[in-house]
C-alpha atoms as a PDB file:
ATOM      1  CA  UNK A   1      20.783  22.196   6.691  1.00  0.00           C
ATOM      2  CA  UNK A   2      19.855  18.673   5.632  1.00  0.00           C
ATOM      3  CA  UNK A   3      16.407  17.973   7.143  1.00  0.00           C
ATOM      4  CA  UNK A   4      16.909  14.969   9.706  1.00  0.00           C
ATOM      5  CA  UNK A   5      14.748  11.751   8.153  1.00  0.00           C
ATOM      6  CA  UNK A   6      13.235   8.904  10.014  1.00  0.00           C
ATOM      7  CA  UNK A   7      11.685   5.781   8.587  1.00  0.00           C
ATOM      8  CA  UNK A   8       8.796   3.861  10.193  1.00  0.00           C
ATOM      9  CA  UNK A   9       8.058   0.538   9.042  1.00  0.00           C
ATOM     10  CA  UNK A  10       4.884  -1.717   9.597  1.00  0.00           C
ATOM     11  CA  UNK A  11       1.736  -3.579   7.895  1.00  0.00           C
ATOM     12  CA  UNK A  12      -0.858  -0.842   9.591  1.00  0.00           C
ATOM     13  CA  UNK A  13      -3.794  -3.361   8.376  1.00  0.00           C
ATOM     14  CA  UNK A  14      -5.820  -2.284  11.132  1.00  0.00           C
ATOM     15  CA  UNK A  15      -5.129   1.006  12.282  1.00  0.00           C
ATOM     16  CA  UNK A  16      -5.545   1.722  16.426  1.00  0.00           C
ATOM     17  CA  UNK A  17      -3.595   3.838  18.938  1.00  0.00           C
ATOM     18  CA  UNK A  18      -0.635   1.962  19.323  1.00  0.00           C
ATOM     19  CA  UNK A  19       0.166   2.687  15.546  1.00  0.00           C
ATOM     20  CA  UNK A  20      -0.445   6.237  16.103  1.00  0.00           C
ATOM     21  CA  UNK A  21       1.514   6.517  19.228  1.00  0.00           C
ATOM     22  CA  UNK A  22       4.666   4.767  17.394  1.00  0.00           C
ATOM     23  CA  UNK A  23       4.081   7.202  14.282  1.00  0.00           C
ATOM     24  CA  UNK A  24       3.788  10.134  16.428  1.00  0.00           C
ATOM     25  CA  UNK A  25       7.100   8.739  18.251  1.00  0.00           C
ATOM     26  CA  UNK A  26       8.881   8.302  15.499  1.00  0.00           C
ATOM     27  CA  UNK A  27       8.179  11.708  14.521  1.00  0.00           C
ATOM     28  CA  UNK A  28       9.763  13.366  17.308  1.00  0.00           C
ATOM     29  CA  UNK A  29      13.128  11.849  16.528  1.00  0.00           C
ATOM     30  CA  UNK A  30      13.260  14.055  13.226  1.00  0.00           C
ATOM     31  CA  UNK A  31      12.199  16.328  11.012  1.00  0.00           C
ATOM     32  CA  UNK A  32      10.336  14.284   8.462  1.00  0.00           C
ATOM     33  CA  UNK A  33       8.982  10.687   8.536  1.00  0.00           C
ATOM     34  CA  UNK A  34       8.661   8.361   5.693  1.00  0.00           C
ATOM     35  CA  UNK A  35       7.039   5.127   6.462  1.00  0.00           C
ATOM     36  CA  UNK A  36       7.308   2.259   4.558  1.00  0.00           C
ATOM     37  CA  UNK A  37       3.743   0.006   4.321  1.00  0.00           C
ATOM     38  CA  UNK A  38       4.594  -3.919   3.746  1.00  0.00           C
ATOM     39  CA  UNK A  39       3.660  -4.910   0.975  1.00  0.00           C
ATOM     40  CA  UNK A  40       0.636  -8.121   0.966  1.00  0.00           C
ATOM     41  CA  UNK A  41       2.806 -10.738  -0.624  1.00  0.00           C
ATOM     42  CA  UNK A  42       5.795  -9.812   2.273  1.00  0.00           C
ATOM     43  CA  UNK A  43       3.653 -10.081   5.346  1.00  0.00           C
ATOM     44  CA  UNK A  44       4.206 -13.668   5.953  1.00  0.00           C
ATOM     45  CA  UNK A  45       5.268 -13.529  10.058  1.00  0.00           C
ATOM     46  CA  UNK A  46       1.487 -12.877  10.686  1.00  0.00           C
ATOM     47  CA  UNK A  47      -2.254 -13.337   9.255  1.00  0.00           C
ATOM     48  CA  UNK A  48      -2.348 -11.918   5.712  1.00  0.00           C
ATOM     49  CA  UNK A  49      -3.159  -8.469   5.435  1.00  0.00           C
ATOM     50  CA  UNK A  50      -7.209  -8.079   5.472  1.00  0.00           C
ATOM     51  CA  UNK A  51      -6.706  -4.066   3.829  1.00  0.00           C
ATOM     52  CA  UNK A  52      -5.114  -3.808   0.924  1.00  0.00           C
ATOM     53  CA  UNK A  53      -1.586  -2.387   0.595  1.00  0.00           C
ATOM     54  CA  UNK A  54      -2.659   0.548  -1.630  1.00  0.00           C
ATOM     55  CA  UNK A  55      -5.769   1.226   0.956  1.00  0.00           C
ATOM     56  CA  UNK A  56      -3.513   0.946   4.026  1.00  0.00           C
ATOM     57  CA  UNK A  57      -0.886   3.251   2.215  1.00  0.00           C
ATOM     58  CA  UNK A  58      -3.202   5.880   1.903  1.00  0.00           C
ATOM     59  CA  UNK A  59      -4.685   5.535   4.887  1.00  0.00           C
ATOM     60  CA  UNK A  60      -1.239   5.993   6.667  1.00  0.00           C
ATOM     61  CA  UNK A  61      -0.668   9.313   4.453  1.00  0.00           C
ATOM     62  CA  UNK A  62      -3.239  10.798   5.462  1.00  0.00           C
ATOM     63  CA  UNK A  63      -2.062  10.802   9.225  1.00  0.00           C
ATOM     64  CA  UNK A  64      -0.610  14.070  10.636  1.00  0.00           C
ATOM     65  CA  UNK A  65       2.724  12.969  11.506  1.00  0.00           C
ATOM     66  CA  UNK A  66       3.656  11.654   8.100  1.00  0.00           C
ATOM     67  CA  UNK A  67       5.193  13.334   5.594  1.00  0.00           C
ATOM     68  CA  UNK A  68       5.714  10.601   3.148  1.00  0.00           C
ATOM     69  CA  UNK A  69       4.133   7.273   2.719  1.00  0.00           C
ATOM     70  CA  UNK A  70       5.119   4.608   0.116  1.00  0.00           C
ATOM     71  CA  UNK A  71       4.918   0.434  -0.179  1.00  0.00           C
ATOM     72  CA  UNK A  72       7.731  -1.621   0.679  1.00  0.00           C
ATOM     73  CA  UNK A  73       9.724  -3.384  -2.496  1.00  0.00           C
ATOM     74  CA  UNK A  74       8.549  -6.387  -3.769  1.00  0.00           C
ATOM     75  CA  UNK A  75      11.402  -7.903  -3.024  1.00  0.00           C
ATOM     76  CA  UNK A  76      14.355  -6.109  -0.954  1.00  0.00           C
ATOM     77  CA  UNK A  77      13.335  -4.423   2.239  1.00  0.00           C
ATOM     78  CA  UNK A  78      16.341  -2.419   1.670  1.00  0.00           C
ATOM     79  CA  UNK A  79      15.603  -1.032  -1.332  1.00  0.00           C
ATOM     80  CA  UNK A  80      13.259   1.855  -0.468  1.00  0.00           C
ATOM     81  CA  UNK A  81      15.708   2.709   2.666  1.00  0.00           C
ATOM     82  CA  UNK A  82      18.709   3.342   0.222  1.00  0.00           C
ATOM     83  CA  UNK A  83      16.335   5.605  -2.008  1.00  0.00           C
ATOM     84  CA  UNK A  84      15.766   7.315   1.478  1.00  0.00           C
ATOM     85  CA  UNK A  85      18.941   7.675   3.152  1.00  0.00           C
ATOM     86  CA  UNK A  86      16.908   7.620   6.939  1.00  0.00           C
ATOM     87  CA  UNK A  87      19.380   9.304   9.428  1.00  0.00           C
ATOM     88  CA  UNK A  88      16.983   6.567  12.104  1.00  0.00           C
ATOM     89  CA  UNK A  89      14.582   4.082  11.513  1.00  0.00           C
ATOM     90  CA  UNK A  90      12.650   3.349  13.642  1.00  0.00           C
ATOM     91  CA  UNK A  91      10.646  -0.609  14.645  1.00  0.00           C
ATOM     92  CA  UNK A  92       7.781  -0.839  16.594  1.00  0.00           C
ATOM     93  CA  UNK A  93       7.872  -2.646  20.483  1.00  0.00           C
ATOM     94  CA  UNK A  94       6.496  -5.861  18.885  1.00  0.00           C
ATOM     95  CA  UNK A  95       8.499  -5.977  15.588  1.00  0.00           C
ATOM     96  CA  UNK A  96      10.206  -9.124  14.952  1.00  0.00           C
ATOM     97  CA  UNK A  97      13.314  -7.566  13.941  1.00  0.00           C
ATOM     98  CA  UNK A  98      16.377  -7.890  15.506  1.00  0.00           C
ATOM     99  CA  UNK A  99      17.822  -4.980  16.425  1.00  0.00           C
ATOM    100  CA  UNK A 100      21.339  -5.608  16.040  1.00  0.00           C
ATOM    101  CA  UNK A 101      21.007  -7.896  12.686  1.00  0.00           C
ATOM    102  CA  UNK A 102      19.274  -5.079  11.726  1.00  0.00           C
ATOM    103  CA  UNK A 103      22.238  -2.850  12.039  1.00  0.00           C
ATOM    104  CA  UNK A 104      24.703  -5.344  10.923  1.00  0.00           C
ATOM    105  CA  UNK A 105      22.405  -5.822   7.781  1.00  0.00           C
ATOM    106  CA  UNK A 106      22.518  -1.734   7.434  1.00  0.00           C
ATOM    107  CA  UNK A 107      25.929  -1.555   7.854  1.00  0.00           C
ATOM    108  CA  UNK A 108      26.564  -4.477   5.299  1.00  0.00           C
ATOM    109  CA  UNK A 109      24.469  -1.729   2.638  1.00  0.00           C
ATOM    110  CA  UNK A 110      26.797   0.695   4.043  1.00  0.00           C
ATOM    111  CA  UNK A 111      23.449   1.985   4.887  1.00  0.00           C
ATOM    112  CA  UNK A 112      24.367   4.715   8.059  1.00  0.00           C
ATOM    113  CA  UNK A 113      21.213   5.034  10.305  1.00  0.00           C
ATOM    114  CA  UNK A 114      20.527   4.906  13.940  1.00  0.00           C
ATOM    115  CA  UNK A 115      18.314   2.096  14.756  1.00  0.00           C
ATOM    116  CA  UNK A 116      15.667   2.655  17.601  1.00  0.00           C
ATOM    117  CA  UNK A 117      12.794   0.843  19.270  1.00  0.00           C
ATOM    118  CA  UNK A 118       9.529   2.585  19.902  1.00  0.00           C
ATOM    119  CA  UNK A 119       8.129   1.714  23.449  1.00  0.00           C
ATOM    120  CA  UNK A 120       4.661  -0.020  23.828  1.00  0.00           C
ATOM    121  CA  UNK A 121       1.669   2.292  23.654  1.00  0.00           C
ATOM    122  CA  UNK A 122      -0.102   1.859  27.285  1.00  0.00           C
ATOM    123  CA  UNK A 123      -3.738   3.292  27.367  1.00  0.00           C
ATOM    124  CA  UNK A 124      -5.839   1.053  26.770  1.00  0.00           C
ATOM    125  CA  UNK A 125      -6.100  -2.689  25.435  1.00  0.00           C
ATOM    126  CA  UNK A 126      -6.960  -1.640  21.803  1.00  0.00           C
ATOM    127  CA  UNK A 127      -3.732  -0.936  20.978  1.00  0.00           C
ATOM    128  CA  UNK A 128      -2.701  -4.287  19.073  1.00  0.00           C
ATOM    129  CA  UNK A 129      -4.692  -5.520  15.664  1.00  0.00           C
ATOM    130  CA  UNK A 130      -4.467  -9.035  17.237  1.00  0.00           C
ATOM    131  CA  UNK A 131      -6.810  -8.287  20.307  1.00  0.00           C
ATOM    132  CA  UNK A 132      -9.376  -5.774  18.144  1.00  0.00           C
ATOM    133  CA  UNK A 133      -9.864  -8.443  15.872  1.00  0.00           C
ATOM    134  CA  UNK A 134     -10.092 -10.551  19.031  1.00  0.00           C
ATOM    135  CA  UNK A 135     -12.475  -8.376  20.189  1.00  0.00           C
ATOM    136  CA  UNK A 136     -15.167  -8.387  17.007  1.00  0.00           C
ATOM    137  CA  UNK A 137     -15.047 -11.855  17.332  1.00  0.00           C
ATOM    138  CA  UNK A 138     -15.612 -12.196  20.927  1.00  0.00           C
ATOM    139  CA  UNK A 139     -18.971  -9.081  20.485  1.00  0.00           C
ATOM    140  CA  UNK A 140     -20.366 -10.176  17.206  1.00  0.00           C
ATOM    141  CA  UNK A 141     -19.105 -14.073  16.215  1.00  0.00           C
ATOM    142  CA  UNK A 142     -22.014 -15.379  14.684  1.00  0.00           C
ATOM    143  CA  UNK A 143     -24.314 -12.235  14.909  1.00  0.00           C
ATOM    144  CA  UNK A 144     -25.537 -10.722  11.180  1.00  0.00           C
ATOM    145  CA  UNK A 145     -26.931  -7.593  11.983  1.00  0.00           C
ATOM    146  CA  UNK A 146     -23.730  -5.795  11.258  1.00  0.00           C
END
């Protein structure tokens, strides 16, 4: 029996809860997860990527849940999901995508996978890159010491 894949997708620049709660979602909905990290250059619907991409790629591999971590193409999105063949792929509660221009863009690739949206990850506040880096600013700004 054909092992059932799921793709993840995300930046992961700063990695908190919320990324391992969608990861470890994801998960359950098959038997192996691939996630593909954005590559620097793509990221352009949000600051610029302060890790980078090879650092936050390995840095995602080295989580439990995934089996398989790789970078995004340079320049088709698609790309690494037709090398992949996902049976579901998976976009986290904040992604910008649209769900159903997602599928109609999968099904234009005659790509054949179940789209899903991971729920938002509830415990706690430090679940989002945007308020940790919030955060440092607000408990160090201009203090040195580190």
């Amino acid at each position: 029996m054909t092992p059932r894949r799921v793709v993840a997708t995300g930046t992961f620049d700063i990695l908190h809860p919320g990324h391992l709660y969608y990861l470890l979602e994801s998960k359950k909905l098959g038997d192996e997860l691939f996630v593909i990290v954005a590559r620097d250059a793509n990221v352009k619907h949000k600051p610029h990527p302060i890790v980078p991409e090879e650092q936050r790629r390995a840095m995602i591999a080295a989580l439990k849940p995934v089996d398989h971590a790789i970078l995004g193409d340079p320049t088709d999105m698609f790309r690494p999901i037709e090398e992949i063949h996902p049976d579901v792929i998976t976009i986290g509660f904040n992604q910008y995508f649209n769900e159903d221009n997602l599928k109609r863009q999968l099904a234009e690739r005659e790509l054949c996978a179940e789209v899903v949206r991971i729920g938002r990850y509830e415990d706690g506040d430090l679940a989002s890159s945007r308020l940790i880096v919030q955060r440092i600013i607000e408990a160090r700004g201009s203090d040195q010491r580190g």
